[in-house]
C-alpha atoms as a PDB file:
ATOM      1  CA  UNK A   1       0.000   0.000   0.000  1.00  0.00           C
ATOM      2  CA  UNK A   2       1.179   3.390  -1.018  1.00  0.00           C
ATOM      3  CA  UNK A   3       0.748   6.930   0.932  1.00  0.00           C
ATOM      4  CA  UNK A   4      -2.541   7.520   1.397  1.00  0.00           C
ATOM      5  CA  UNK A   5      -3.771  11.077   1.516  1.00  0.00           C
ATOM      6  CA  UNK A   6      -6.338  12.458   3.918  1.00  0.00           C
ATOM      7  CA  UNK A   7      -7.946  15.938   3.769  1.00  0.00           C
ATOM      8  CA  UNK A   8      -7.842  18.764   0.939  1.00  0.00           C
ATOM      9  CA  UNK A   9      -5.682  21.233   2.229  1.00  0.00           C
ATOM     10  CA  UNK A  10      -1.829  20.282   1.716  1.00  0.00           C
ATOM     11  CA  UNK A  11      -1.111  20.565   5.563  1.00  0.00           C
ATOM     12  CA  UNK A  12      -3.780  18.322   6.614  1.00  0.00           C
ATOM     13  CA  UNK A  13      -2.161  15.286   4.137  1.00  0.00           C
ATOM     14  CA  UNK A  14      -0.718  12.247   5.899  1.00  0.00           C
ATOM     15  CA  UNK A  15       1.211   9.722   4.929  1.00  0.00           C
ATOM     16  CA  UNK A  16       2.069   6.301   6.029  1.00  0.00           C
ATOM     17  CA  UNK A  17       4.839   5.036   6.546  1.00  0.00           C
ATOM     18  CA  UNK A  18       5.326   2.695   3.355  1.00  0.00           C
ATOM     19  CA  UNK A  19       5.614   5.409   1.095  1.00  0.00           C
ATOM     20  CA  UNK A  20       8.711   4.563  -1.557  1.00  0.00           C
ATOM     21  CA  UNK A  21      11.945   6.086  -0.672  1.00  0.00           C
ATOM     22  CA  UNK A  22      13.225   8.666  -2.400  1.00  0.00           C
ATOM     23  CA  UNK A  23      15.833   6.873  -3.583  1.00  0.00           C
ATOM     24  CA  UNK A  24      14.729   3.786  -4.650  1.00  0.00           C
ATOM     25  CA  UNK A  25      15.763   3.872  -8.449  1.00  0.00           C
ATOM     26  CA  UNK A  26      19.132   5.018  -7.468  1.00  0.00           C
ATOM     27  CA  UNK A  27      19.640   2.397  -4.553  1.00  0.00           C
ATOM     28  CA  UNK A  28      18.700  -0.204  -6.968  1.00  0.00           C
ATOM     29  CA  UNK A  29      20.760   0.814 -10.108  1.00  0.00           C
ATOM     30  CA  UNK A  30      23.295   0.776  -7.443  1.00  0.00           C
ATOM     31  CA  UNK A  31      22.590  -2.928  -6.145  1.00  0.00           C
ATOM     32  CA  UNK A  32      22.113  -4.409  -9.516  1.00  0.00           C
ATOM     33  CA  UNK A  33      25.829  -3.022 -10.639  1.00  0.00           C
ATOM     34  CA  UNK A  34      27.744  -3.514  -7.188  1.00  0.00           C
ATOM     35  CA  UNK A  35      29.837  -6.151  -7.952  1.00  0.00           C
ATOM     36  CA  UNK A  36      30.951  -5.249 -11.478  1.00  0.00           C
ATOM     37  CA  UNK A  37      31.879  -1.292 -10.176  1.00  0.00           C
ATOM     38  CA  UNK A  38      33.796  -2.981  -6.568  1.00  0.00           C
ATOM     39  CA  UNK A  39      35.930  -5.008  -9.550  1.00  0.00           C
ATOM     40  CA  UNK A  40      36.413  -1.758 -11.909  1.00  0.00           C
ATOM     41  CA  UNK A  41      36.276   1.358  -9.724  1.00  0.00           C
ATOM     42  CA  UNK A  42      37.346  -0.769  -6.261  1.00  0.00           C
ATOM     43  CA  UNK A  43      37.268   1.643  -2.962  1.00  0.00           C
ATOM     44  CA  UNK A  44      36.386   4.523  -5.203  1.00  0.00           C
ATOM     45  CA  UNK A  45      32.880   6.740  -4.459  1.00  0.00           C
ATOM     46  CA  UNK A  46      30.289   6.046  -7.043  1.00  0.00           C
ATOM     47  CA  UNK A  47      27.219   8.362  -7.546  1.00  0.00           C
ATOM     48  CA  UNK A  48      24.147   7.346  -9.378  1.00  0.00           C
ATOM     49  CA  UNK A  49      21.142   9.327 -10.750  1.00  0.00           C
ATOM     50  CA  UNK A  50      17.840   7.473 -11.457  1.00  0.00           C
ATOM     51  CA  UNK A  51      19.044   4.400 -12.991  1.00  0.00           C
ATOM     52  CA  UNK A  52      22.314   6.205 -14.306  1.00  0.00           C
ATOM     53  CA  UNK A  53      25.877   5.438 -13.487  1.00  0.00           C
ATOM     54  CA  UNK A  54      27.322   8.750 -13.575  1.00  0.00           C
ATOM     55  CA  UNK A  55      30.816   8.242 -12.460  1.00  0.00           C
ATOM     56  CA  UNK A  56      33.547   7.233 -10.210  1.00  0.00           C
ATOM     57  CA  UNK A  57      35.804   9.296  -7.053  1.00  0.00           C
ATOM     58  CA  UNK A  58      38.635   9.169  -5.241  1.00  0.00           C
ATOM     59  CA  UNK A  59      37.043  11.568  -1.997  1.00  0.00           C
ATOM     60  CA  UNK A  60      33.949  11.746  -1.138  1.00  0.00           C
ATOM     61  CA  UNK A  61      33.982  15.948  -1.331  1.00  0.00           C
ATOM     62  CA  UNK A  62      34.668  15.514  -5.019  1.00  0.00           C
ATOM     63  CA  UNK A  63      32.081  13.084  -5.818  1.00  0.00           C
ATOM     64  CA  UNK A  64      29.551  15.230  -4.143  1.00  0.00           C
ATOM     65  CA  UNK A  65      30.610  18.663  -5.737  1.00  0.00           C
ATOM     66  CA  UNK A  66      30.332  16.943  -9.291  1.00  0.00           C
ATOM     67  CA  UNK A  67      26.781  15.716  -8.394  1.00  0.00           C
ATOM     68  CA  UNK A  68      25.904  18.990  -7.232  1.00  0.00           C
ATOM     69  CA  UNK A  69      27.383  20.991 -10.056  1.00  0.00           C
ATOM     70  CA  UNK A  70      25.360  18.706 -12.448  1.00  0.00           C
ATOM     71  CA  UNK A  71      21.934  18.160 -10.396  1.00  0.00           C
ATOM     72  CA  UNK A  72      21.496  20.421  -7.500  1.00  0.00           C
ATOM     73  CA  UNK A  73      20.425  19.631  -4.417  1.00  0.00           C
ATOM     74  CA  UNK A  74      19.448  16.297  -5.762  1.00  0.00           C
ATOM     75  CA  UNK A  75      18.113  13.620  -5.243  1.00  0.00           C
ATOM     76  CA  UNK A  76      21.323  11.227  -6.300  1.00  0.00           C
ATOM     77  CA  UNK A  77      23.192   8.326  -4.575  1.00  0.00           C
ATOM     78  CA  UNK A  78      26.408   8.286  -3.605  1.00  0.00           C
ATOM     79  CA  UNK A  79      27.986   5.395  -2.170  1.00  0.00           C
ATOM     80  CA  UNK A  80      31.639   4.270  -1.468  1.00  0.00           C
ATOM     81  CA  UNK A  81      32.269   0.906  -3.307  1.00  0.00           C
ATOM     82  CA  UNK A  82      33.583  -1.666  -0.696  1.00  0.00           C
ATOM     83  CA  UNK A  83      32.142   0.523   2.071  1.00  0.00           C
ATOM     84  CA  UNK A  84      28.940  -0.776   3.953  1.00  0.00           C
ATOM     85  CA  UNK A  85      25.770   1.493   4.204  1.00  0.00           C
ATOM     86  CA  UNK A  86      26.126   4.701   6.267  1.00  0.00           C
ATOM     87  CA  UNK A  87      24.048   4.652   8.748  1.00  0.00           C
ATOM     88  CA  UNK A  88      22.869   7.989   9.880  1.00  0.00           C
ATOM     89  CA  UNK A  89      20.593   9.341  12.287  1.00  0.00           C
ATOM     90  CA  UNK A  90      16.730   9.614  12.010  1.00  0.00           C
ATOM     91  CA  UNK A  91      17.054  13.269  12.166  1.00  0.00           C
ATOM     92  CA  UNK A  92      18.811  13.362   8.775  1.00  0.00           C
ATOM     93  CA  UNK A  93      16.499  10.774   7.200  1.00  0.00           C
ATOM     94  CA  UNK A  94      13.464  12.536   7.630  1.00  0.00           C
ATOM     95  CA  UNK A  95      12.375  15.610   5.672  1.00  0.00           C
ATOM     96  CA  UNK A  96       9.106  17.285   6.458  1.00  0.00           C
ATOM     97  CA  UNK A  97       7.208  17.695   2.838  1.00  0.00           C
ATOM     98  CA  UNK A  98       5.386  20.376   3.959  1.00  0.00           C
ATOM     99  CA  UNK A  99       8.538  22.630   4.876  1.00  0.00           C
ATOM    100  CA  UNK A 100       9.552  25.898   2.724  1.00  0.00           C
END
């Protein structure tokens, strides 16, 4: 089951929990080509938008300020190949749709 929305005015709209993640393509995409990149790009930081492999880092900092430079604020994956899943807090995973 998907979001549901309740009410008309935007504020009033909740959503349940099971809504996709943002970055589902990307975390996929990701998955499916994780053991070819570790063997080509091993170690290096990988960033993916939508299904796309855009490229391989050697820092974090400049992996980040190419996907910036070419998308914005996003969204996009980046992941360090070899590295497990950063786990951050709940505070950074959440963002509030309704906020300016």
């Amino acid at each position: 089951m998907r979001g549901k929305s309740i009410g008309k005015s935007k504020k009033s709209r909740l959503m349940t929990n099971d809504a996709a993640h943002p970055l589902e393509t990307e975390i996929r995409a990701y998955e499916t080509r994780k053991a070819e990149l570790d063997k080509t790009y091993p170690g290096k930081f990988v960033v993916f938008k939508g299904s796309d492999f855009v490229g391989a880092w050697d820092t974090l900092n400049a992996a980040a300020a190419e996907a910036v430079a070419r998308f914005g604020r996003g969204p996009y994956l980046i992941r360090q190949l070899g590295a497990p899943p950063p786990t951050l807090p709940a505070s950074v995973l959440f963002r509030d749709p309704w906020a300016a």
